[in-house]
C-alpha atoms as a PDB file:
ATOM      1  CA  UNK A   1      18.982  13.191  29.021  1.00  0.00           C
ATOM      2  CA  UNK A   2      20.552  16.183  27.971  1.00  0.00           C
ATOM      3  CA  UNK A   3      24.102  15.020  28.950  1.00  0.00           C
ATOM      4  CA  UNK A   4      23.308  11.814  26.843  1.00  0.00           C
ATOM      5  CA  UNK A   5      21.834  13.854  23.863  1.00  0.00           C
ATOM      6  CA  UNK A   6      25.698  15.702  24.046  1.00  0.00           C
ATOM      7  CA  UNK A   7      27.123  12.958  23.080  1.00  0.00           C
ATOM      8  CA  UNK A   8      25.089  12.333  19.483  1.00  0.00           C
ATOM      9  CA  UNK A   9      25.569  15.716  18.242  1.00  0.00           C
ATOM     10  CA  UNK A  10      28.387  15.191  16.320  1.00  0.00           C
ATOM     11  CA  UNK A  11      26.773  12.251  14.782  1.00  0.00           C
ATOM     12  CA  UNK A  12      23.709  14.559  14.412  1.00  0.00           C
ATOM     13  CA  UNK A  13      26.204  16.981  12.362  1.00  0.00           C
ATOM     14  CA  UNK A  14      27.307  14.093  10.122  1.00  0.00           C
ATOM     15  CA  UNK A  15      23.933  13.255   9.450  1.00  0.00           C
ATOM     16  CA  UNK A  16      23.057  16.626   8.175  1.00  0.00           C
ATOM     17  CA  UNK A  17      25.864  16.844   5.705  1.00  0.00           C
ATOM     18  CA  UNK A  18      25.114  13.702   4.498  1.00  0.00           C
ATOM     19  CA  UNK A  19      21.718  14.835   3.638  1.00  0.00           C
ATOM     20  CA  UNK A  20      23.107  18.042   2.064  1.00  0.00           C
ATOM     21  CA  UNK A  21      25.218  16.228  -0.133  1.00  0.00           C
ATOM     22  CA  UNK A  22      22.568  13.679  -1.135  1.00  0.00           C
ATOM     23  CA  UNK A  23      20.205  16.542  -1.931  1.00  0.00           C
ATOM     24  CA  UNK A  24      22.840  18.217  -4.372  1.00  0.00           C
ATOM     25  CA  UNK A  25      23.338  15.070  -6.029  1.00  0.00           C
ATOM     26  CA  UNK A  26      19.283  14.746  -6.587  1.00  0.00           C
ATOM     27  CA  UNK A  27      18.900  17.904  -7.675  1.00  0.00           C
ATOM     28  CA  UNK A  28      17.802  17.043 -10.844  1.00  0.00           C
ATOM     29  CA  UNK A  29      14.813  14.998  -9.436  1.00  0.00           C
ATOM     30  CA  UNK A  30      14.143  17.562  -6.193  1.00  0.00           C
ATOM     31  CA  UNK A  31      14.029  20.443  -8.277  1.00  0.00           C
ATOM     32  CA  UNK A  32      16.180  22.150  -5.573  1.00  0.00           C
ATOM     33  CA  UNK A  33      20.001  21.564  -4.332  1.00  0.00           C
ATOM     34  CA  UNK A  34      18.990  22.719  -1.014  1.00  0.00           C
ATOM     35  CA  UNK A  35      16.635  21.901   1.520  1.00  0.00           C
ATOM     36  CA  UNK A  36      14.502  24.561   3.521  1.00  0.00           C
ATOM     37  CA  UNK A  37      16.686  26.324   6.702  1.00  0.00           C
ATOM     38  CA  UNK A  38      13.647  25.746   8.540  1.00  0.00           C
ATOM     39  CA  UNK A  39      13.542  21.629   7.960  1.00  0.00           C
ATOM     40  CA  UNK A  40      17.021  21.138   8.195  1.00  0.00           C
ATOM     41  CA  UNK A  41      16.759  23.124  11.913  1.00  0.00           C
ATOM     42  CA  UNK A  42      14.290  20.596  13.140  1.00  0.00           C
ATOM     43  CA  UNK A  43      16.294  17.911  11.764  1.00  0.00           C
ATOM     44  CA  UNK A  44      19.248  19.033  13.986  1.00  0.00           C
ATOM     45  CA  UNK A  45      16.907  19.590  17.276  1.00  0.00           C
ATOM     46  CA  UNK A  46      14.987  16.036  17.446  1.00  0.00           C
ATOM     47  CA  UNK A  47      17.193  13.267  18.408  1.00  0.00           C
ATOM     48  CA  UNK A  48      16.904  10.570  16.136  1.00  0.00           C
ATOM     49  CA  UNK A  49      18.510   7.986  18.888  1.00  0.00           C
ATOM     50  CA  UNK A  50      15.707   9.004  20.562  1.00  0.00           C
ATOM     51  CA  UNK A  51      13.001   6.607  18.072  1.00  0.00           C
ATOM     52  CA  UNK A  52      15.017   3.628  17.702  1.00  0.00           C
ATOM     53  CA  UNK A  53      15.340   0.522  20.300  1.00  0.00           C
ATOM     54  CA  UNK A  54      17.682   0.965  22.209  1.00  0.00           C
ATOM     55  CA  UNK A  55      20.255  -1.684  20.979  1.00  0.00           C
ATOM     56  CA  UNK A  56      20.493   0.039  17.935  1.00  0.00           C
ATOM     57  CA  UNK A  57      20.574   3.800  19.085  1.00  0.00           C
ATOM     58  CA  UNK A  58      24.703   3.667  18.156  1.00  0.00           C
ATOM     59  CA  UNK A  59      23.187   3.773  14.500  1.00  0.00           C
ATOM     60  CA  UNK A  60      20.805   6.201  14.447  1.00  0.00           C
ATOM     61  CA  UNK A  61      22.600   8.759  12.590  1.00  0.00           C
ATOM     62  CA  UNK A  62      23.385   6.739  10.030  1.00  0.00           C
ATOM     63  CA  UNK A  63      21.671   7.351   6.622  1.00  0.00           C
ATOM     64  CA  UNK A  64      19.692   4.082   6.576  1.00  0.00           C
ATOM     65  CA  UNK A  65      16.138   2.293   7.636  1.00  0.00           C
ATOM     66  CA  UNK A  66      15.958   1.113  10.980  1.00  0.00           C
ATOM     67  CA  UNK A  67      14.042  -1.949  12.476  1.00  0.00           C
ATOM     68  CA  UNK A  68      11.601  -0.594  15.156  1.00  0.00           C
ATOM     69  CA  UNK A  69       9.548  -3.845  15.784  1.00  0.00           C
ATOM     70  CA  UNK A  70       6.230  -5.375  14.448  1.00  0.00           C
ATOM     71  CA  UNK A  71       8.040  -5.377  11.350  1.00  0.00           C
ATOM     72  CA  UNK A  72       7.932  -1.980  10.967  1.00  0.00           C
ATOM     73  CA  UNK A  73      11.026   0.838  10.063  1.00  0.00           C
ATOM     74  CA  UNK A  74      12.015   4.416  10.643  1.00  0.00           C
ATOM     75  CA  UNK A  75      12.770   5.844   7.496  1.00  0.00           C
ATOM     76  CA  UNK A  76      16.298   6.731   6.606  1.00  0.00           C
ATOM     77  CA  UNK A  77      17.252  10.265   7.158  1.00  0.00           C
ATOM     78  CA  UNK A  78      17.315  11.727   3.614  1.00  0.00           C
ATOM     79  CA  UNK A  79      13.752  10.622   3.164  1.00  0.00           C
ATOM     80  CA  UNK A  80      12.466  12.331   5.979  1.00  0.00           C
ATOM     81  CA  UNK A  81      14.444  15.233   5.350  1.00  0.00           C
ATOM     82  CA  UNK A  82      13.206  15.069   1.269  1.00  0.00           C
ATOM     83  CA  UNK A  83       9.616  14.343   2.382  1.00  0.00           C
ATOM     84  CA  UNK A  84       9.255  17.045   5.228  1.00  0.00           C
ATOM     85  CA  UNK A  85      11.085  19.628   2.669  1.00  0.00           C
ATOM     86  CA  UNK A  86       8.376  18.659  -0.246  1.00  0.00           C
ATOM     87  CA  UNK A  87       5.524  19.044   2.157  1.00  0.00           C
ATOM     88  CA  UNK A  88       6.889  22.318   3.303  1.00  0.00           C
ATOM     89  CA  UNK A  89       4.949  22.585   6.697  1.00  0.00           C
ATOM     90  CA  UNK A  90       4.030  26.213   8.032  1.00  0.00           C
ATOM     91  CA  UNK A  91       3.839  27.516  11.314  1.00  0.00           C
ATOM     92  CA  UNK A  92      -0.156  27.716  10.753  1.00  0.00           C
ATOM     93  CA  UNK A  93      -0.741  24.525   9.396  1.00  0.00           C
ATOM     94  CA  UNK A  94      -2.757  21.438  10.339  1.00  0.00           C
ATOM     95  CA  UNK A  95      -1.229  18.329   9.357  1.00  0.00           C
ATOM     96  CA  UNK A  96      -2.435  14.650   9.246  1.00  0.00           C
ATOM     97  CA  UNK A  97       0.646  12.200   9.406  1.00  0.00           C
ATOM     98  CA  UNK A  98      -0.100   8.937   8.385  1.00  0.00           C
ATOM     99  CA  UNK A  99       1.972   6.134   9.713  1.00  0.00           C
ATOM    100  CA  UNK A 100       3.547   7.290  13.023  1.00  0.00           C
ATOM    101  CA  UNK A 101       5.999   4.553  13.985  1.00  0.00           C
ATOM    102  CA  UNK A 102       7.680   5.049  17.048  1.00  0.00           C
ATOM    103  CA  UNK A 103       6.859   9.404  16.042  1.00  0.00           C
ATOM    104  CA  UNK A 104      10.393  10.478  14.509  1.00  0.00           C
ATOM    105  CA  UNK A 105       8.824  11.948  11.218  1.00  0.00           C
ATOM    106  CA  UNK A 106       5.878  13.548  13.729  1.00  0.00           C
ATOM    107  CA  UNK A 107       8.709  15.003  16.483  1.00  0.00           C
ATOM    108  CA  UNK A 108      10.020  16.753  13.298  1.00  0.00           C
ATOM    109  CA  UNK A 109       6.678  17.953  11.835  1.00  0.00           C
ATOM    110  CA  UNK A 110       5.385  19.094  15.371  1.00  0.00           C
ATOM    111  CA  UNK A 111       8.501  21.614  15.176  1.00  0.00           C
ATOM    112  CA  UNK A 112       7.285  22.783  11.575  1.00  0.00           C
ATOM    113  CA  UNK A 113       3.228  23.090  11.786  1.00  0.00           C
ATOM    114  CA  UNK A 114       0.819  24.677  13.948  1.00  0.00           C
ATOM    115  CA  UNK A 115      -0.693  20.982  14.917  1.00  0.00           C
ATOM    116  CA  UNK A 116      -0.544  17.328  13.548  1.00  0.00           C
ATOM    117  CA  UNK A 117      -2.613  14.887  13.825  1.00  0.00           C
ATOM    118  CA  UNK A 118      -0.918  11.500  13.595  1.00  0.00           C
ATOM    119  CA  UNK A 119      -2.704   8.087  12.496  1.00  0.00           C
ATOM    120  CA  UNK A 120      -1.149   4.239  13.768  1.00  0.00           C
ATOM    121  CA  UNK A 121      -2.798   1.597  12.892  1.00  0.00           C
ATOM    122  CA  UNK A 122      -0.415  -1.105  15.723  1.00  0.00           C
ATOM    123  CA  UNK A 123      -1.239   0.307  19.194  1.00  0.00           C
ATOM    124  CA  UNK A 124       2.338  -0.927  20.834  1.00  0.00           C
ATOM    125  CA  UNK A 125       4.160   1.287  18.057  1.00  0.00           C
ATOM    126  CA  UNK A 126       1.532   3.997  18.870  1.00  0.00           C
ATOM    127  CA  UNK A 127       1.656   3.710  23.021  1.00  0.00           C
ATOM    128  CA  UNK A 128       5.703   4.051  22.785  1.00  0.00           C
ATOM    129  CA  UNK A 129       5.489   7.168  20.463  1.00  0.00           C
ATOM    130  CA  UNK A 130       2.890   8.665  22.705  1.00  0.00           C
ATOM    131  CA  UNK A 131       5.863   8.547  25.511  1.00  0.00           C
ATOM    132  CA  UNK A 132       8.836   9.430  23.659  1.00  0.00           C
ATOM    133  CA  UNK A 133       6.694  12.609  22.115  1.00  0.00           C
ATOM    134  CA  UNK A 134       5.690  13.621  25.480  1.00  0.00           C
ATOM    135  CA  UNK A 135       9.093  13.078  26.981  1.00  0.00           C
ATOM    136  CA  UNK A 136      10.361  15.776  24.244  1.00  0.00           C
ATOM    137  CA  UNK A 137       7.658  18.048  24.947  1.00  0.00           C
ATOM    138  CA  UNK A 138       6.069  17.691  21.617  1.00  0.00           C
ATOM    139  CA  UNK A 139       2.359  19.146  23.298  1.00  0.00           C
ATOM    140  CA  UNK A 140       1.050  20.052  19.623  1.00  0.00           C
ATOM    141  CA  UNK A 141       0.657  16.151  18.557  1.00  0.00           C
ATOM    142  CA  UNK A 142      -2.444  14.332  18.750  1.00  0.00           C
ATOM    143  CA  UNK A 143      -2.394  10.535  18.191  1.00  0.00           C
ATOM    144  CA  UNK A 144      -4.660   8.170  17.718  1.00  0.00           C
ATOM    145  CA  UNK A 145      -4.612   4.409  16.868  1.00  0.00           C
ATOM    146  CA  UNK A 146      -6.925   3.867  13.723  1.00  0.00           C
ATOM    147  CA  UNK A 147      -6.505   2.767   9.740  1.00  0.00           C
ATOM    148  CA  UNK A 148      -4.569   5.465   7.875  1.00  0.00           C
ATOM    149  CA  UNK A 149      -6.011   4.084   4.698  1.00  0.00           C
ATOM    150  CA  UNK A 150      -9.108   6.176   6.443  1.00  0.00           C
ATOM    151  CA  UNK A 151      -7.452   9.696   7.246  1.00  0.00           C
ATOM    152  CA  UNK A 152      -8.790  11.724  10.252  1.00  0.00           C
ATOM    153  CA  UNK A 153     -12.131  12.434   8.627  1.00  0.00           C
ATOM    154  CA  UNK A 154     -13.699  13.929  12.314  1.00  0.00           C
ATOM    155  CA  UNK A 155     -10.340  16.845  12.197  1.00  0.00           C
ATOM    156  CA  UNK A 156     -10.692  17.205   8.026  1.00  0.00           C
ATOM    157  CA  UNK A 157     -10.096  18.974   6.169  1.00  0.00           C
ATOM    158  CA  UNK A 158      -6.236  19.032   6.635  1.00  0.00           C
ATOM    159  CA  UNK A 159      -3.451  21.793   4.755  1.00  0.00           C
ATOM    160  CA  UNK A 160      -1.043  19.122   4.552  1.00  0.00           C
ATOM    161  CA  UNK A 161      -0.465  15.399   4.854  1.00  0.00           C
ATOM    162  CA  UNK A 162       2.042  13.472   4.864  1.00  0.00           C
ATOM    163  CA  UNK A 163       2.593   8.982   4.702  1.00  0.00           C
ATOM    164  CA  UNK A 164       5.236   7.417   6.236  1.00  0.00           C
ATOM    165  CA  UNK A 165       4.178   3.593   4.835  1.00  0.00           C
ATOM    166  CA  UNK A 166       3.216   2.850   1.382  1.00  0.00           C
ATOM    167  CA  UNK A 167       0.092   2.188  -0.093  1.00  0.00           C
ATOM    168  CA  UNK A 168      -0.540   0.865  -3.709  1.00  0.00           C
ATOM    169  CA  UNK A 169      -2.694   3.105  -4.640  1.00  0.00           C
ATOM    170  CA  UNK A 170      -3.369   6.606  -3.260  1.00  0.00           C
ATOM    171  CA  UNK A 171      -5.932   6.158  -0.503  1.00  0.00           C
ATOM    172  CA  UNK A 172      -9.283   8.424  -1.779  1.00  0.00           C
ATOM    173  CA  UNK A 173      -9.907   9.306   2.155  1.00  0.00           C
ATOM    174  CA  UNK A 174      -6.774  11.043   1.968  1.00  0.00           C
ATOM    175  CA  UNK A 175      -7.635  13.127  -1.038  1.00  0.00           C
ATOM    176  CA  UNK A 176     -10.645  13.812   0.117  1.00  0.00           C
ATOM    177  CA  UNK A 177      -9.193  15.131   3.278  1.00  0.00           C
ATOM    178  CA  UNK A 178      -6.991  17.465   2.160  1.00  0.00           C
ATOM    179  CA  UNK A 179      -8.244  21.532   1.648  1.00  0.00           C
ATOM    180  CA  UNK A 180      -7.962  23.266  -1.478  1.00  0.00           C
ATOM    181  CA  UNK A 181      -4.950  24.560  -1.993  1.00  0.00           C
ATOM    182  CA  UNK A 182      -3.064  21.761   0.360  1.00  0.00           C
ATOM    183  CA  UNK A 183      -0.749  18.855  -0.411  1.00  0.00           C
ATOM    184  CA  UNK A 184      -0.098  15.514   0.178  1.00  0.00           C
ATOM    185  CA  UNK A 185       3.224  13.617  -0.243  1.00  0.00           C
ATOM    186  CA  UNK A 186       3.524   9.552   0.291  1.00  0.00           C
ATOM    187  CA  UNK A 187       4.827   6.870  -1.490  1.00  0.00           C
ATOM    188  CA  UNK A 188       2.872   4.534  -3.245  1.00  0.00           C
ATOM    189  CA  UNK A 189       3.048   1.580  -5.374  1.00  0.00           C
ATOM    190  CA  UNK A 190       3.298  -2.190  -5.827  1.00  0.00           C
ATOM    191  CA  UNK A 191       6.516  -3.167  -2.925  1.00  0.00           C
ATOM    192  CA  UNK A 192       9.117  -3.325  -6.166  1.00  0.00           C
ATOM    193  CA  UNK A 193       8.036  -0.110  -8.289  1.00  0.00           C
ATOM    194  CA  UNK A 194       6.980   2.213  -5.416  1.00  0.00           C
ATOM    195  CA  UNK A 195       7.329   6.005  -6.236  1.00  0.00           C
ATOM    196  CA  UNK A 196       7.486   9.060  -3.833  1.00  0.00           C
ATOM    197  CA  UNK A 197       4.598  11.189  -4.858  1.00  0.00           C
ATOM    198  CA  UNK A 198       3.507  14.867  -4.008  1.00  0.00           C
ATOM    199  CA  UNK A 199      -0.322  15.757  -4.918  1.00  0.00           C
ATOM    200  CA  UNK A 200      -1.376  19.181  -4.827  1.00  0.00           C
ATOM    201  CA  UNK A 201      -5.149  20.288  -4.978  1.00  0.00           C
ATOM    202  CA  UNK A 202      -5.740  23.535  -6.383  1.00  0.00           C
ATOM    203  CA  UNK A 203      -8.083  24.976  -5.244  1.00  0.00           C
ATOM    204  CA  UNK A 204     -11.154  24.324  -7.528  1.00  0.00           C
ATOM    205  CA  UNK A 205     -10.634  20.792  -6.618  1.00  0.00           C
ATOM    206  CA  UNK A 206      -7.876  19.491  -9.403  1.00  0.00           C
ATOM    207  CA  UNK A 207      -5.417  17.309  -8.545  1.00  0.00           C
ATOM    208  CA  UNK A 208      -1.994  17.375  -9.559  1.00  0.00           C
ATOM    209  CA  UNK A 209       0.663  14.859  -9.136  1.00  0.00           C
ATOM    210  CA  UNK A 210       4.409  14.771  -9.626  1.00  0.00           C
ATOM    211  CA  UNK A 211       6.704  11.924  -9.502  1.00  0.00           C
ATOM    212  CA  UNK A 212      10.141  12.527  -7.641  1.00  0.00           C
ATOM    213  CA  UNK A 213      12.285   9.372  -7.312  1.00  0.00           C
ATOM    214  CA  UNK A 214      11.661   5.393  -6.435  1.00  0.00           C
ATOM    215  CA  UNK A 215      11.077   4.656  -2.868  1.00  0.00           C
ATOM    216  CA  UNK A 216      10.902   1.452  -1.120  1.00  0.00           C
ATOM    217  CA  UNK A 217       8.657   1.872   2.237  1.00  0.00           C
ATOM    218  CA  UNK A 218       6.809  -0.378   4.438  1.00  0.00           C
ATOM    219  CA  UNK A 219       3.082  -0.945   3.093  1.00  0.00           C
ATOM    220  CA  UNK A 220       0.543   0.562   4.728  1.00  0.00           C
ATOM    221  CA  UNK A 221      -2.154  -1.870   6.202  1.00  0.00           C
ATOM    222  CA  UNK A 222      -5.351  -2.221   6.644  1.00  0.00           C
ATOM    223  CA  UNK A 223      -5.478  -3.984   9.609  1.00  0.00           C
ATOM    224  CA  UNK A 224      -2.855  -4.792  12.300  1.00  0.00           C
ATOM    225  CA  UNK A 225      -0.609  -7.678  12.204  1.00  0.00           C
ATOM    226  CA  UNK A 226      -1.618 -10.459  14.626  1.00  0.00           C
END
């Protein structure tokens, strides 16, 4: 694998100047024209071609959505990158990661956080991540298949947490899940006006939310497709 991972790197490197330059140009909304050292290191370690089918691994590096099945996506790279780098996971932390996928976003927080606990509601997306994160030696990741509208209330309360689908409204669970003094980022929203949110609780309690830029994310179910 590591001979085959060679052969990406460059296309890694492209990927990560692409998100540079995309972060200067958002700015404005980010609040920042660079992204933490830290995320953009664990962005450079996890191979993305590693999460995608494997017809479609020659475009993993590019900064777009990809099909994984179920009719489900990985997120493009910038959005991870902007999401992970508004969470800002820390080496102590316990995160809850809604919406695992095939576990690209959860590879990258595993590098990031002390441990994450990751939420999939369709049990052949969350059997296949369970493999790929174990085949990269990702031993700080505990999965389970469940309704991420519902958190992880048995491992709450949680420093951070993070959605990778979108609901329409911000699922209470969550916000009652998350400590004082933590934060949650997701996108939420009706499909055509979704927005990329990040809530911070303070830590009598208040909530605080701030708007960064319109999204457009798979929703996040209730139950599993049939």
């Amino acid at each position: 694998m590591a001979q085959e991972d060679d052969d990406y790197v460059q296309a890694r490197e492209r990927m990560l100047a692409e998100i540079t330059a995309l972060v200067i140009f958002n700015c404005g909304r980010l609040g920042k024209a660079a992204l933490s050292r830290r995320v953009l290191d664990a962005l450079a370690e996890v191979p993305r071609h590693a999460f995608v089918p494997p017809d479609l691994q020659p475009y993993a590096y590019a900064d777009s959505p990809l099909p994984i099945g179920c009719g489900k996506t990985i997120s493009q790279p910038f959005i991870v990158a902007v999401m992970t780098d508004l969470l800002d996971p820390q080496p102590g932390d316990k995160l809850l990661d809604i919406g695992t996928g095939l576990g690209y976003q959860t590879a990258i927080l595993s590098r990031l956080a002390g441990h994450v606990y990751s939420v999939e509601l369709i049990e052949a997306l969350a059997l296949s991540a369970r493999q790929r994160l174990r085949q990269l030696g990702c031993h700080n990741v505990t999965l389970r298949v469940a309704n991420g509208h519902q958190g992880w209330p048995e491992e709450a309360p949680f420093d951070k947490i993070i959605v990778s689908a979108a609901p329409e409204e911000v699922p209470p669970a969550l916000l009652a899940q998350l400590a004082p003094g933590g934060r949650l980022v997701l996108p939420a929203g009706p499909v055509d006006h979704q927005q990329l949110l990040v809530i911070d609780k303070a830590g009598d309690g208040t909530l605080h939310r701030r708007d960064i830029f319109a999204v457009r994310f798979s929703t996040l179910e209730d139950t599993a497709p049939r």
